[in-house]
PDB file of N, CA and C in Angstrom:
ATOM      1  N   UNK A   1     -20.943 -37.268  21.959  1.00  0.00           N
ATOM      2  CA  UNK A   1     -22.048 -36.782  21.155  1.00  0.00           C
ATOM      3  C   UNK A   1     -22.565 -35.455  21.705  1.00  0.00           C
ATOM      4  N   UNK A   2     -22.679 -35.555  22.974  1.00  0.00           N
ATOM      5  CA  UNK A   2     -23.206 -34.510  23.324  1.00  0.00           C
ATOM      6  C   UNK A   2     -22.507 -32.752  23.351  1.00  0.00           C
ATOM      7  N   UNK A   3     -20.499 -33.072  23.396  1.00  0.00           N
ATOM      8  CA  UNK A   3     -20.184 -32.638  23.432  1.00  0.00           C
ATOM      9  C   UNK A   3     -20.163 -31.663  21.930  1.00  0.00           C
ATOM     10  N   UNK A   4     -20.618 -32.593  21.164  1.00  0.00           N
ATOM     11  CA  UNK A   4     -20.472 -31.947  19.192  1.00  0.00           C
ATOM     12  C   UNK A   4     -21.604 -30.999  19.643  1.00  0.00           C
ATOM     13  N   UNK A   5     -22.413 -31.259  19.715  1.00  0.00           N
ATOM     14  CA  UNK A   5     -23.912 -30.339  19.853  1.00  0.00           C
ATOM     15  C   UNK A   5     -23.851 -29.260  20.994  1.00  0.00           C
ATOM     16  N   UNK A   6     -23.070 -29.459  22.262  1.00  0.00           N
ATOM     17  CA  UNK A   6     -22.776 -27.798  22.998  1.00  0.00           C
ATOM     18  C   UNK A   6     -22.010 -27.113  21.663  1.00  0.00           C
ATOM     19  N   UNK A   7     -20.759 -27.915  21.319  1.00  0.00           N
ATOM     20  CA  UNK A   7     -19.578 -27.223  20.657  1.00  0.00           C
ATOM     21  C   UNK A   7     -20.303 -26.510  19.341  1.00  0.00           C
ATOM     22  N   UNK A   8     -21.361 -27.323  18.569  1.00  0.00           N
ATOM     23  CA  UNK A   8     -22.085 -26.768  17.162  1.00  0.00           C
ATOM     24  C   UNK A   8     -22.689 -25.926  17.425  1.00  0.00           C
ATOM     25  N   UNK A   9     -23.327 -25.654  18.655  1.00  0.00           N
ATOM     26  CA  UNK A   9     -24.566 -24.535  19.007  1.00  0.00           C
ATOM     27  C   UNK A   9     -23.848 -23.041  19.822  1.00  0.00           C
ATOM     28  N   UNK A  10     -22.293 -23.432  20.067  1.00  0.00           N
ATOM     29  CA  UNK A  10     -21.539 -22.165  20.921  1.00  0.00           C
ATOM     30  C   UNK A  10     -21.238 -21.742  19.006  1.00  0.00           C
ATOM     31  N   UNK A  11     -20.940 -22.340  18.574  1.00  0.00           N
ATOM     32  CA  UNK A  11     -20.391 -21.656  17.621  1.00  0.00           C
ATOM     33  C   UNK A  11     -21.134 -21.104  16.357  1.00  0.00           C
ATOM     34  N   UNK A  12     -22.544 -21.752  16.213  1.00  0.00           N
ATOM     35  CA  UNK A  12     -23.720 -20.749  15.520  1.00  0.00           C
ATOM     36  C   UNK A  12     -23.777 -19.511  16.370  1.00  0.00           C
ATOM     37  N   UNK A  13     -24.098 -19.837  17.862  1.00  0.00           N
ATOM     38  CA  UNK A  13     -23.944 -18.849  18.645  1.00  0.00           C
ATOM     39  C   UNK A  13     -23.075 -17.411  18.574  1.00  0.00           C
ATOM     40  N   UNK A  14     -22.341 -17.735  18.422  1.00  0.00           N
ATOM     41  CA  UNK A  14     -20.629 -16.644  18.301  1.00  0.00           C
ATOM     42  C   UNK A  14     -20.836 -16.100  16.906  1.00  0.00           C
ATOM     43  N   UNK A  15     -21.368 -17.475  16.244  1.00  0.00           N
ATOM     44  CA  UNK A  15     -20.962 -16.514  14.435  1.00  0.00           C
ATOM     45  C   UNK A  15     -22.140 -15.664  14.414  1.00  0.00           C
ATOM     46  N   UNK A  16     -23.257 -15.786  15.177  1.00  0.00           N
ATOM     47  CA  UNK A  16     -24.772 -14.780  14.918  1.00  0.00           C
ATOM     48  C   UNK A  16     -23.961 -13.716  15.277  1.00  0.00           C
ATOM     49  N   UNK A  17     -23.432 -13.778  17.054  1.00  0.00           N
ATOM     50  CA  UNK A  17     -23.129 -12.573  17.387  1.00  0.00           C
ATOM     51  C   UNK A  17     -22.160 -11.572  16.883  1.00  0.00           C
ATOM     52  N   UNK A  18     -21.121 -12.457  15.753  1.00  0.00           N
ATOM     53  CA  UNK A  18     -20.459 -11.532  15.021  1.00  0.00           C
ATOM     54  C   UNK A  18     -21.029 -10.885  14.066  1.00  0.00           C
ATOM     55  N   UNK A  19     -21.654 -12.068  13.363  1.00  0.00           N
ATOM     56  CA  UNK A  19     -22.245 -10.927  12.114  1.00  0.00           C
ATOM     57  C   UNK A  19     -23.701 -10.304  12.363  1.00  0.00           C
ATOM     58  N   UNK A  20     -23.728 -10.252  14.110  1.00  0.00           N
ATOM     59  CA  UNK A  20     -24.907  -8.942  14.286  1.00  0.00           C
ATOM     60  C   UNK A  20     -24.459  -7.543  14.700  1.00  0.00           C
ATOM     61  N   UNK A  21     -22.383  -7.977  15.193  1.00  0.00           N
ATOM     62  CA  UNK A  21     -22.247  -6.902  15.257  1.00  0.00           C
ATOM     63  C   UNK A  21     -21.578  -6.045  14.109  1.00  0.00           C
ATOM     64  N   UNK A  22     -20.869  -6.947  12.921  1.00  0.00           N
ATOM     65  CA  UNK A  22     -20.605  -6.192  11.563  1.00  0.00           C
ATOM     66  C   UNK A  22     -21.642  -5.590  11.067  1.00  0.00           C
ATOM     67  N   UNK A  23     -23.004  -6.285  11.665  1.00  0.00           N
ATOM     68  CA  UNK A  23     -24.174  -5.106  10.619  1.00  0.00           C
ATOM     69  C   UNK A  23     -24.191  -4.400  10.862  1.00  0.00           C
ATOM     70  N   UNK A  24     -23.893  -3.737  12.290  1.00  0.00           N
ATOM     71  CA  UNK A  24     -24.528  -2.912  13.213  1.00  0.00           C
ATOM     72  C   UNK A  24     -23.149  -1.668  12.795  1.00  0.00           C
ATOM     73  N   UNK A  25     -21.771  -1.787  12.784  1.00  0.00           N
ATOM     74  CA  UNK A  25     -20.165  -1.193  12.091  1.00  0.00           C
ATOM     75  C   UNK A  25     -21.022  -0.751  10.808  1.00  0.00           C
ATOM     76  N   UNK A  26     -21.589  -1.488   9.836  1.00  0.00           N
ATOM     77  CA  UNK A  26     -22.013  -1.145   8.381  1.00  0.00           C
ATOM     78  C   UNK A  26     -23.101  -0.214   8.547  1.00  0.00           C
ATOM     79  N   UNK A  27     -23.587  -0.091   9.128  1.00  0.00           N
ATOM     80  CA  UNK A  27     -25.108   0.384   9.511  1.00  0.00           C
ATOM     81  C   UNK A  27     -24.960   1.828   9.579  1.00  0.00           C
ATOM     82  N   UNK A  28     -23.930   2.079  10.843  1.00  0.00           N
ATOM     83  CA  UNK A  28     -23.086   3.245  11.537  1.00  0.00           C
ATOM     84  C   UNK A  28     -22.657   3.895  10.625  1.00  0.00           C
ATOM     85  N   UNK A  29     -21.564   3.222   9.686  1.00  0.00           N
ATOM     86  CA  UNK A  29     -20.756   3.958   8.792  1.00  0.00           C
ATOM     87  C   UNK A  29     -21.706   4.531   7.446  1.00  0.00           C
ATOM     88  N   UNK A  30     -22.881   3.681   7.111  1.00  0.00           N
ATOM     89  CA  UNK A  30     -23.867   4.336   6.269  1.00  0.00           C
ATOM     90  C   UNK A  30     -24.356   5.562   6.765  1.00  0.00           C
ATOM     91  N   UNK A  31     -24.578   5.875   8.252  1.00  0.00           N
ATOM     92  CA  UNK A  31     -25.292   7.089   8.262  1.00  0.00           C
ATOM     93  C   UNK A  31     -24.552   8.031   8.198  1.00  0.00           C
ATOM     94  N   UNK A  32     -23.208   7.570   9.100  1.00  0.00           N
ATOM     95  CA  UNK A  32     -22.380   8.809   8.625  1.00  0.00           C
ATOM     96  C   UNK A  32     -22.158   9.946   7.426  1.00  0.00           C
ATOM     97  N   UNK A  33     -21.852   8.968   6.430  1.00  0.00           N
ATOM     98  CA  UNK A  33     -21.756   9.397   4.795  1.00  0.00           C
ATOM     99  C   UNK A  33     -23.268  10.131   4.263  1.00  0.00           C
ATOM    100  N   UNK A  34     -23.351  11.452   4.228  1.00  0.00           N
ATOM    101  CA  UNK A  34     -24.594  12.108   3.322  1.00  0.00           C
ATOM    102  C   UNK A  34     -24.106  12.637   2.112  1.00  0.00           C
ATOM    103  N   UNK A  35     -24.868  12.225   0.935  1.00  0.00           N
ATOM    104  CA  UNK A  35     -24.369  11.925  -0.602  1.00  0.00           C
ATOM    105  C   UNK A  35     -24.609  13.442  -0.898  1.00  0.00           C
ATOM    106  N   UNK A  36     -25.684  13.649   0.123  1.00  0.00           N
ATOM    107  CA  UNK A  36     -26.546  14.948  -0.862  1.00  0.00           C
ATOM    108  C   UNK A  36     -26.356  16.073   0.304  1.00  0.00           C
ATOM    109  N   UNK A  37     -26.238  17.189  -0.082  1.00  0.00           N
ATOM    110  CA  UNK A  37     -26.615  18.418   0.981  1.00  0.00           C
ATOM    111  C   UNK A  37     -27.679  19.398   0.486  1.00  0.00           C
ATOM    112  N   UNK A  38     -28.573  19.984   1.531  1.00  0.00           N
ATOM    113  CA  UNK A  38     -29.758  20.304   1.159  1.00  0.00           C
ATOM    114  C   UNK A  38     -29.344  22.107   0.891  1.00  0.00           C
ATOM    115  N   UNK A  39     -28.032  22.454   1.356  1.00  0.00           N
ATOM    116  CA  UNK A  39     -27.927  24.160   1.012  1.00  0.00           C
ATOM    117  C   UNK A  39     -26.435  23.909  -0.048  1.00  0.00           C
ATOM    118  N   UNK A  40     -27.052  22.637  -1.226  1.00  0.00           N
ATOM    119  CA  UNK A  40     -25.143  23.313  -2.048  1.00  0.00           C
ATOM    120  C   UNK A  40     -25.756  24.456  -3.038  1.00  0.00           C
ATOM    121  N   UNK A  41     -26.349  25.304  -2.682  1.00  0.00           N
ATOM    122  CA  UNK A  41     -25.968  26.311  -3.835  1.00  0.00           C
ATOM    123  C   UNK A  41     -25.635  27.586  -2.824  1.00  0.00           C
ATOM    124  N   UNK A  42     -25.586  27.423  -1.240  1.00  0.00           N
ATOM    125  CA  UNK A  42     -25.077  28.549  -0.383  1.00  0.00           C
ATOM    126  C   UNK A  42     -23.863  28.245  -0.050  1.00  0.00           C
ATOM    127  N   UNK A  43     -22.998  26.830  -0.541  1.00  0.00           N
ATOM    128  CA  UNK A  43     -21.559  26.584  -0.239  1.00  0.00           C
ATOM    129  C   UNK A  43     -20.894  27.567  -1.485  1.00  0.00           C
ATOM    130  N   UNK A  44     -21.433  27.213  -2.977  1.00  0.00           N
ATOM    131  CA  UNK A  44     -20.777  27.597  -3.926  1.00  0.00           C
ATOM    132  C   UNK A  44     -20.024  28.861  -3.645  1.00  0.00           C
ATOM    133  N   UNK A  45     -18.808  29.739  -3.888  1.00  0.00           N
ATOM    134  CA  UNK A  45     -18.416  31.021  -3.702  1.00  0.00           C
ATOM    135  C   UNK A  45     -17.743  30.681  -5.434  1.00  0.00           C
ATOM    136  N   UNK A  46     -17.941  32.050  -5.593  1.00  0.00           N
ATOM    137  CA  UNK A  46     -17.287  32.548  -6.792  1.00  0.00           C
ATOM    138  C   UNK A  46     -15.757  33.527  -6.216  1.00  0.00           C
ATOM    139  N   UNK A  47     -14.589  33.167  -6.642  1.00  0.00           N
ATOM    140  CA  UNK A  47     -13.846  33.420  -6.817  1.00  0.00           C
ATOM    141  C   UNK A  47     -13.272  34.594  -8.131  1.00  0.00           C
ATOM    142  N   UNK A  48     -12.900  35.823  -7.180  1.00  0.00           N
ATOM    143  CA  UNK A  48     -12.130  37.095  -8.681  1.00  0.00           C
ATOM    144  C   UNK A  48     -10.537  37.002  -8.158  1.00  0.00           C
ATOM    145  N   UNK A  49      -9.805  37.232  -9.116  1.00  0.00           N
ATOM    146  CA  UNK A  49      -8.688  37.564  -8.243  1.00  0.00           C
ATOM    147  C   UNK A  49      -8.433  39.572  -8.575  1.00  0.00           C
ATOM    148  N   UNK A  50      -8.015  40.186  -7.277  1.00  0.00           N
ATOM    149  CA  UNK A  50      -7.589  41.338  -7.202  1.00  0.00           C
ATOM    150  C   UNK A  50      -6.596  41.538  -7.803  1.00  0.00           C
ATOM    151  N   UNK A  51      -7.077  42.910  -8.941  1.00  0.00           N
ATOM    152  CA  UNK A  51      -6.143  42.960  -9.964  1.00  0.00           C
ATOM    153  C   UNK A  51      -4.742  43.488  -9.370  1.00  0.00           C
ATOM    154  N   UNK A  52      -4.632  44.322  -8.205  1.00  0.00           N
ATOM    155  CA  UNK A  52      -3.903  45.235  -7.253  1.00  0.00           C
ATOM    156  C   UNK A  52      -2.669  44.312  -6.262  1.00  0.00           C
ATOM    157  N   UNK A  53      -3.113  43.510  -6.094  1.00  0.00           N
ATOM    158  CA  UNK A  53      -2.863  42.261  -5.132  1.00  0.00           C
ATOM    159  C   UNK A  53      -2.239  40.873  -5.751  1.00  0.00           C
ATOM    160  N   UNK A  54      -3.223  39.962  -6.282  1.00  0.00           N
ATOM    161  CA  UNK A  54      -3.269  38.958  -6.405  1.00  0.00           C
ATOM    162  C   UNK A  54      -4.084  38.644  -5.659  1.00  0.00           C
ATOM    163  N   UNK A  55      -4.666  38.773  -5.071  1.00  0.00           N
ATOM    164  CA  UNK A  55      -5.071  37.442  -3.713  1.00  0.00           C
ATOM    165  C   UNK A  55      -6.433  37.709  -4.312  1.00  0.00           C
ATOM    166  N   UNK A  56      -7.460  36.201  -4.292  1.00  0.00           N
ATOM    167  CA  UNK A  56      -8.575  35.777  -4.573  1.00  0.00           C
ATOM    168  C   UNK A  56      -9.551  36.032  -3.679  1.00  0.00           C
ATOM    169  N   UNK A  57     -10.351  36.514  -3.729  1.00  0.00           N
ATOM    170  CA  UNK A  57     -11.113  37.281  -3.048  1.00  0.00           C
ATOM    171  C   UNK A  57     -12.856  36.842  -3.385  1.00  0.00           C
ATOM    172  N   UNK A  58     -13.819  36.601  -2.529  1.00  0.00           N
ATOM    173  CA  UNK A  58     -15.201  35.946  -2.577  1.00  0.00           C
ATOM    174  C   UNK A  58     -15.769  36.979  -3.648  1.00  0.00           C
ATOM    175  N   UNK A  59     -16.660  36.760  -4.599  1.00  0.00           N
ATOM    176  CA  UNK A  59     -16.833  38.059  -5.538  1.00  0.00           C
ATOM    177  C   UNK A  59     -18.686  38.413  -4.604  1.00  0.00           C
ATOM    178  N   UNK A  60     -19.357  39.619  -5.153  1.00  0.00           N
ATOM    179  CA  UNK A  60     -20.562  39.734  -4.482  1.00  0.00           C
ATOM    180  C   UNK A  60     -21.156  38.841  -5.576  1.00  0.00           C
ATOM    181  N   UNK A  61     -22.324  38.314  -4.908  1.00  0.00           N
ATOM    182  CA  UNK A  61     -23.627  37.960  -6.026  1.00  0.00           C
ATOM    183  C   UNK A  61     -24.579  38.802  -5.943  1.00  0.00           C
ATOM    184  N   UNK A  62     -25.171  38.794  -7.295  1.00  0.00           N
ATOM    185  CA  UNK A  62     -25.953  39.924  -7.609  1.00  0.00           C
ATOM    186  C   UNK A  62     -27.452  39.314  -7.053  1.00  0.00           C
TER     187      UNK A  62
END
């Protein structure tokens, strides 16, 4: 009897500690990922291509 109740309580035991450390993997990988960036209109480049060349070249903004 006594042995069911170490064996039931190691193994609530173990399963907390797993799924405290999958939260903690999920948690991590959420902060990583940012949906939004606060400068996308200084990433945008406009693209000309050189009539002389070919090659695509950043155009100025006015």
């Amino acid at each position: 009897m006594l042995a069911k109740i170490l064996t039931a309580t190691l193994t609530a035991a173990l399963a907390y500690m797993v799924m405290r450390q999958i939260k903690q993997y999920n948690d991590k990988a959420r902060e990583r990922v940012k949906t939004r960036r606060s400068d996308d209109g200084e990433r945008v480049v406009t693209l000309r291509e050189d009539p002389d060349t070919g090659v695509f070249r950043p155009s100025e903004h006015d």
